[in-house]
Protein backbone atom coordinates (compact mmCIF):
# COMPACT_ATOMS: atom_id res chain seq x y z
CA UNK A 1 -4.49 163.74 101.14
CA UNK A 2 -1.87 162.67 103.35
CA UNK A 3 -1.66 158.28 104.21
CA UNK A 4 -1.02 157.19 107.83
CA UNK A 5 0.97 154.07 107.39
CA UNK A 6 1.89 152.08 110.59
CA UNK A 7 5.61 150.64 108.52
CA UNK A 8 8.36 151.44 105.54
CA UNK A 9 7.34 148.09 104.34
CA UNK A 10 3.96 149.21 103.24
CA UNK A 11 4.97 150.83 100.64
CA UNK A 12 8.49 149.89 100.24
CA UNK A 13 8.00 148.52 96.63
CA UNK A 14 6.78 151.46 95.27
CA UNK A 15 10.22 153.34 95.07
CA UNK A 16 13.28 152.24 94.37
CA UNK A 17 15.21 154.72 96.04
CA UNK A 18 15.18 156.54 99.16
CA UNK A 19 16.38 159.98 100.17
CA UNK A 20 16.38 159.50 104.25
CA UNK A 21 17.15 162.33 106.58
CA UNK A 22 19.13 161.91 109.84
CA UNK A 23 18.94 163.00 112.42
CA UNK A 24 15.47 162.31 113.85
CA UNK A 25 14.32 159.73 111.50
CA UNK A 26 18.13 157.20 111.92
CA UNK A 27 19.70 158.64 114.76
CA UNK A 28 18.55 161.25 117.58
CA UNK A 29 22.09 163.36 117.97
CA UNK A 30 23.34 160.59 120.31
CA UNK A 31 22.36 156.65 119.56
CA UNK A 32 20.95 155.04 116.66
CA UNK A 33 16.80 154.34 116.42
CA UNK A 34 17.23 150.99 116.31
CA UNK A 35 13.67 150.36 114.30
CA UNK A 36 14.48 152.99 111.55
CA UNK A 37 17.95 151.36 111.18
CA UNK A 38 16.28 147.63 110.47
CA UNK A 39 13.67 148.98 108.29
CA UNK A 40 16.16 150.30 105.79
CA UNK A 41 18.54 147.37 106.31
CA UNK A 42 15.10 145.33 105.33
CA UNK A 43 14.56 147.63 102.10
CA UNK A 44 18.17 147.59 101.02
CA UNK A 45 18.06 143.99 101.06
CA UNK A 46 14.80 143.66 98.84
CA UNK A 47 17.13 145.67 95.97
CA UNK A 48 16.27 149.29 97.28
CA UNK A 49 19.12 152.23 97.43
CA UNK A 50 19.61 154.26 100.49
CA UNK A 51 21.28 157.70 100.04
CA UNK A 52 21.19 159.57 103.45
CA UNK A 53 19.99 163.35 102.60
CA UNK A 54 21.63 165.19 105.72
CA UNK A 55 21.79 168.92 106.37
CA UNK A 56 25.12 168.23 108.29
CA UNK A 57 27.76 170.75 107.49
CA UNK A 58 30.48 168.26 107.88
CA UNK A 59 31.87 166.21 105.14
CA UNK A 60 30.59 162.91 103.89
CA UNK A 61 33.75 161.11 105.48
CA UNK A 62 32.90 162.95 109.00
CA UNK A 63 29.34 162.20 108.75
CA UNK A 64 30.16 158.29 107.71
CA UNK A 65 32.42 157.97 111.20
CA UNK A 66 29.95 159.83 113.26
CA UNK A 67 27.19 157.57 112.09
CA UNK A 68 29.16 154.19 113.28
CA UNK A 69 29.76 156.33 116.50
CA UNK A 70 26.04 156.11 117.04
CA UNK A 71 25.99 152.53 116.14
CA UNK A 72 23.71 153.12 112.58
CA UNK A 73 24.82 150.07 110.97
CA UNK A 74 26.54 150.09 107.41
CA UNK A 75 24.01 147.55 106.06
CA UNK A 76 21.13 150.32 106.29
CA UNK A 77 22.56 152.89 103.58
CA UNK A 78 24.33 152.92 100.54
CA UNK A 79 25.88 156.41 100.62
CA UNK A 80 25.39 159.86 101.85
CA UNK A 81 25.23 163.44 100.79
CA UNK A 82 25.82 166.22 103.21
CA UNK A 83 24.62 169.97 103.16
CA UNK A 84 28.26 170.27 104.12
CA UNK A 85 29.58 169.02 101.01
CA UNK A 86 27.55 170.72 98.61
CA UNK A 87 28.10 174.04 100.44
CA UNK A 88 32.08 173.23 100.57
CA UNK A 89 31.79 172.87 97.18
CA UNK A 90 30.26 176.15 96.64
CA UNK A 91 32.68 177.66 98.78
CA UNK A 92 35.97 176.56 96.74
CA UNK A 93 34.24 178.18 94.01
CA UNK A 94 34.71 181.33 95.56
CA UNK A 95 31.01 182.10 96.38
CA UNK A 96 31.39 184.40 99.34
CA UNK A 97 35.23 185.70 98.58
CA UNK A 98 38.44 184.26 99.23
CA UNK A 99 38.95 185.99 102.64
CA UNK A 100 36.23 184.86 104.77
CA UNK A 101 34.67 185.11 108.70
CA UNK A 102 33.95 181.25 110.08
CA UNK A 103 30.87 181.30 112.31
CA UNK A 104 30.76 177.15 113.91
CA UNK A 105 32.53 175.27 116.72
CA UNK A 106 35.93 174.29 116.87
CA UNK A 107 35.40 170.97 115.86
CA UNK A 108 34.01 172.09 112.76
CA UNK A 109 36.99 173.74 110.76
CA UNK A 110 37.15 170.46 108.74
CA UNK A 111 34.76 172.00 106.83
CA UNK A 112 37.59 173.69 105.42
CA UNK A 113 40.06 170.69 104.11
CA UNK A 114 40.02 170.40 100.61
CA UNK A 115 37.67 168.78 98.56
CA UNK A 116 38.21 166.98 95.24
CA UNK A 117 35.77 167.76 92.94
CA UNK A 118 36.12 171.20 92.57
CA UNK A 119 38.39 172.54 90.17
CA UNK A 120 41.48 174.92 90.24
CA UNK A 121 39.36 175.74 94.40
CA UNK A 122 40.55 179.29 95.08
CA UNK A 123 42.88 179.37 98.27
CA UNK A 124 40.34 179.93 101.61
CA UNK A 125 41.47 182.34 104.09
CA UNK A 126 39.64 182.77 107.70
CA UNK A 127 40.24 186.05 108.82
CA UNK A 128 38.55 188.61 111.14
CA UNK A 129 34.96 190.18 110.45
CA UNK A 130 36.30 193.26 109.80
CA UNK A 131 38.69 191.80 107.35
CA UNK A 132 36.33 189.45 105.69
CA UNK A 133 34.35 189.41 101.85
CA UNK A 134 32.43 186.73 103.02
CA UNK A 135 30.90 184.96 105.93
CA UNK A 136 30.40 180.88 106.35
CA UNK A 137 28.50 179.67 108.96
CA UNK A 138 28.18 175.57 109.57
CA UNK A 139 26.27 176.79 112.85
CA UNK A 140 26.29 179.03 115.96
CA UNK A 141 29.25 179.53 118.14
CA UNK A 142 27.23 178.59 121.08
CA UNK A 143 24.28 176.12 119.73
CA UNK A 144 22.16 177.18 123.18
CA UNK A 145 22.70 180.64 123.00
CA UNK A 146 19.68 182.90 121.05
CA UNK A 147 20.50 183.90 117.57
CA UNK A 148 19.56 187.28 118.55
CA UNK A 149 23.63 187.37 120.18
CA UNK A 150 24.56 187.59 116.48
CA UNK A 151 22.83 190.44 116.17
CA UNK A 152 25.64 193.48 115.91
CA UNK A 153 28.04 191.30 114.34
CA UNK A 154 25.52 190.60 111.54
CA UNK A 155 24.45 194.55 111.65
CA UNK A 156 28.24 195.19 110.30
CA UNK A 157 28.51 192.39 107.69
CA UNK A 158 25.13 193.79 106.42
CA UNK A 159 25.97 197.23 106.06
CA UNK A 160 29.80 195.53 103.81
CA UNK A 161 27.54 193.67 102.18
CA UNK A 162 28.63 190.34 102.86
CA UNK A 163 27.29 186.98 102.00
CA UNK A 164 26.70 184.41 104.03
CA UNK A 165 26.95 181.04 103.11
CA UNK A 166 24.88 178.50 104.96
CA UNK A 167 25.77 175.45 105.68
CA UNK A 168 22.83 174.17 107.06
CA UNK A 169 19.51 175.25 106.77
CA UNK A 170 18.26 173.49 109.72
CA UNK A 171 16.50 175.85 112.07
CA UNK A 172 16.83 174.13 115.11
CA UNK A 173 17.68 170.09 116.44
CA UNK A 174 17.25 167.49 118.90
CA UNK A 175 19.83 165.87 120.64
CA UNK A 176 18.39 164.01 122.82
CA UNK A 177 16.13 165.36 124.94
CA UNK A 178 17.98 168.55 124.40
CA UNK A 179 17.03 171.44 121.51
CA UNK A 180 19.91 173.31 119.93
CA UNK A 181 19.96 175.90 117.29
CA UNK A 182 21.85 175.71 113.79
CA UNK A 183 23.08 177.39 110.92
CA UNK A 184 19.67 178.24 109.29
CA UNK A 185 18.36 180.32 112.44
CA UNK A 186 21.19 182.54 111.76
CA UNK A 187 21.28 182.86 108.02
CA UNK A 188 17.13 183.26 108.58
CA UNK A 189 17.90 186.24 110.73
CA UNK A 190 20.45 187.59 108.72
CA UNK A 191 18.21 187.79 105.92
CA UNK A 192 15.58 189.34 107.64
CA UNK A 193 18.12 191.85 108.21
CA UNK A 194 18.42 192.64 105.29
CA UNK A 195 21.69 190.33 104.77
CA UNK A 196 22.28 187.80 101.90
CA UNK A 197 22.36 183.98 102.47
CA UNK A 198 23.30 181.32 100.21
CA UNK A 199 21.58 178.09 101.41
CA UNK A 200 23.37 174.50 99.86
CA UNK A 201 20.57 171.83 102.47
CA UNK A 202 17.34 170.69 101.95
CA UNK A 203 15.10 172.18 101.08
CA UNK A 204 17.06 174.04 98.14
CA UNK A 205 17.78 172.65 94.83
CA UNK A 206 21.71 171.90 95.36
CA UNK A 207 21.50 169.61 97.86
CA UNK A 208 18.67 167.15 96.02
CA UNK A 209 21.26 167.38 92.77
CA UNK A 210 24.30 165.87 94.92
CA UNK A 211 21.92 163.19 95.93
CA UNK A 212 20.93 162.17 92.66
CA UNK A 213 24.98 162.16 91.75
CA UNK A 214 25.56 159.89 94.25
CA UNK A 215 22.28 157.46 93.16
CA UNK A 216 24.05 157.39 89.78
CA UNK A 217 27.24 156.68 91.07
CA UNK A 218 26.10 153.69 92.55
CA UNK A 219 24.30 152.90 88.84
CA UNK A 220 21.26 153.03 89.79
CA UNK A 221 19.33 155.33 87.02
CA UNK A 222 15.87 155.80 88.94
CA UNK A 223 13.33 157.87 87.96
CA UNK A 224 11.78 160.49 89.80
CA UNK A 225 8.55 158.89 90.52
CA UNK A 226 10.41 156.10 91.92
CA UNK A 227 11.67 158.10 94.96
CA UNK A 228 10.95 158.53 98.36
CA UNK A 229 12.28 161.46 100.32
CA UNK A 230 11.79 160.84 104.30
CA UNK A 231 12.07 163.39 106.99
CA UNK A 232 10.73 164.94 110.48
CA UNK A 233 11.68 168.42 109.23
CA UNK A 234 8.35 170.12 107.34
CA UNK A 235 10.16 173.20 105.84
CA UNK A 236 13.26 171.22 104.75
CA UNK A 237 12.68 167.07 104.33
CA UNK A 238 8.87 167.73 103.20
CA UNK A 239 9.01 171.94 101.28
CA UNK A 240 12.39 169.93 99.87
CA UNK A 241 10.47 167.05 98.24
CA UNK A 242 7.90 168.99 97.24
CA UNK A 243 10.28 170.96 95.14
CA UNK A 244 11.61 168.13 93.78
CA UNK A 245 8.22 166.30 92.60
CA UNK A 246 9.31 163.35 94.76
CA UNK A 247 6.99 161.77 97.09
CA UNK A 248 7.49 162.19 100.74
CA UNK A 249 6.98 160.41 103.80
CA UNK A 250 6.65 162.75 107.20
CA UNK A 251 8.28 161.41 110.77
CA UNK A 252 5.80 162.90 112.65
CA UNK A 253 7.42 162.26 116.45
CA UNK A 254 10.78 163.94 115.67
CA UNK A 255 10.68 167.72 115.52
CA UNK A 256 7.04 167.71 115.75
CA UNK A 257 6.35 165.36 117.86
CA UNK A 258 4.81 167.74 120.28
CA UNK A 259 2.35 169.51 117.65
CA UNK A 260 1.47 166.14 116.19
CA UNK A 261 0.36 164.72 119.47
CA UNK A 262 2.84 161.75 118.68
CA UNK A 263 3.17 158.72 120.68
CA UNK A 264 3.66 155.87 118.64
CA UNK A 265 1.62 157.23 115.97
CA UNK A 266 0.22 160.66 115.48
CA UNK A 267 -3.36 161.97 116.41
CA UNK A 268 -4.95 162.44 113.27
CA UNK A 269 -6.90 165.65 113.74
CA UNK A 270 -3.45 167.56 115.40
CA UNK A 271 -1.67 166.15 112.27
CA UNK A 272 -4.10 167.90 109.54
CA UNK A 273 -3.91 170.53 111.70
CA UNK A 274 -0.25 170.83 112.17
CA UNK A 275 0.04 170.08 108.07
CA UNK A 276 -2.16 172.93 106.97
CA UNK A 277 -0.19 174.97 109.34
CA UNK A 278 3.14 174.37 107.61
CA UNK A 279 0.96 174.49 104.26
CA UNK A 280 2.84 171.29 103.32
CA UNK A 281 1.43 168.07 101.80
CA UNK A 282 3.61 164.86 102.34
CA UNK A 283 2.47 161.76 100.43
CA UNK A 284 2.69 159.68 103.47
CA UNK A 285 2.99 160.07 107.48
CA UNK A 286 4.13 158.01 109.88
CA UNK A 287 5.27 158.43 113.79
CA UNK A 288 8.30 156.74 113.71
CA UNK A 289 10.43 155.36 111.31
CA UNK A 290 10.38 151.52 111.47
């Protein structure tokens, strides 16, 4: 049975680390939530470890400048691992070939600079579709347009039998007031296609590894009942957790705010409701994080 609490601070002492997604829960795509941002400074200073758990496809590095950019202040996190990184990683292992299509915004090529802990990397080539062995995708070339576009180009790459390699699973985000699509509504409907997709974000398995990395490489050895994983998304932050056997504590007014009937807190009855819909079961729920 899912908790209401009304504050982090509740229950605070009960985990030692936290696994905190972003956007929704610290940030909303354009300013920092200023309560979210003083409750983890608050934990952090009563000995707790932060690692921010994003489904960004852009580098730690990016993600650490982007976050000052929205004025999330350093005292609220220890470190961060990105669905970027651990799909970058996967990438320079040669996952989806050598010669591969890019599928993202301009901005987003970074995702190609080299990374260090790889290995002997095999050399990256972007190339045309028809040209490709492989397909990465950090998100849609136009985030408002319907994934459907994709469509004929992912009818090809199907029939070659390409990979795709997700960089973020997210299906959709908030910034703002405004909803854009991501990476994971087009690797969902190239699978249903009949495609391949390699997922590296919450809620799979590689993502939750890098995250305990960077725990340890702070030297903090925490066991897994002693985490807290915190999100607004229920089929990546909450399926994610309950993968891992961690606890997990639901931000109901982020990307279901509207289903959750969330104000400052969520109506109860729409929030069973909304949880036996997404047939998950988060150890705590709260509207807000603060």
């Amino acid at each position: 049975m899912t908790r209401l609490i009304t504050a982090l601070s509740e229950i605070a002492q009960g985990y030692d680390a936290l696994f905190v997604d972003l956007w929704g829960c610290v940030h909303d795509g354009v300013r920092a939530l200023p309560e979210a941002c003083a409750a983890l400074s608050a934990y952090r200073k009563g000995g707790g470890a932060v690692v921010l758990v994003t489904n960004s496809p852009r580098p730690r590095g990016d993600v650490e400048r982007q976050l000052r950019h929205f004025g999330v202040p350093d005292d609220a996190w220890d470190t961060i691992a990105t669905s970027g990184d651990s799909a970058r990683a996967a990438m320079f292992t040669g996952a989806v070939g050598r010669r591969v299509w890019f599928i993202g915004q301009p901005q987003e090529v970074i995702f190609f600079d080299p990374i260090k802990v790889v290995e002997n990397p095999v050399e990256i080539t972007r190339v045309a579709l028809d040209e490709a062995e492989g397909i990465v995708c950090t998100g849609p070339f136009d985030p408002m347009a319907d994934p459907e576009v994709m469509r004929p180009q992912f009818l090809a790459a199907k029939t070659r039998g390409l990979k795709l390699l997700c960089a973020n699973p997210d299906i959709v985000v908030d910034r703002g007031e405004v909803r854009e699509w991501c990476a994971g509504a087009l690797a969902r409907l190239y699978t249903e296609m009949g495609g391949e997709s390699l997922y590296f974000g919450k809620p799979h398995p590689p993502i939750y590894d890098l995250a305990r990395r960077r725990l340890a490489a702070l030297g903090r050895d925490v066991e897994e009942a002693r985490i807290l994983a915190i999100g607004d998304g229920a089929q990546t932050d909450i399926r994610g957790a309950m993968g891992e056997d961690v606890d997990s504590l639901f931000i109901t007014g982020g990307l279901a705010a509207k289903e959750t009937r969330t104000s400052q807190h969520p109506d109860e009855t729409a929030l069973r409701t909304y949880i036996k819909k997404e047939m998950i079961a988060p150890t705590y729920a709260i509207g807000y994080l603060r």
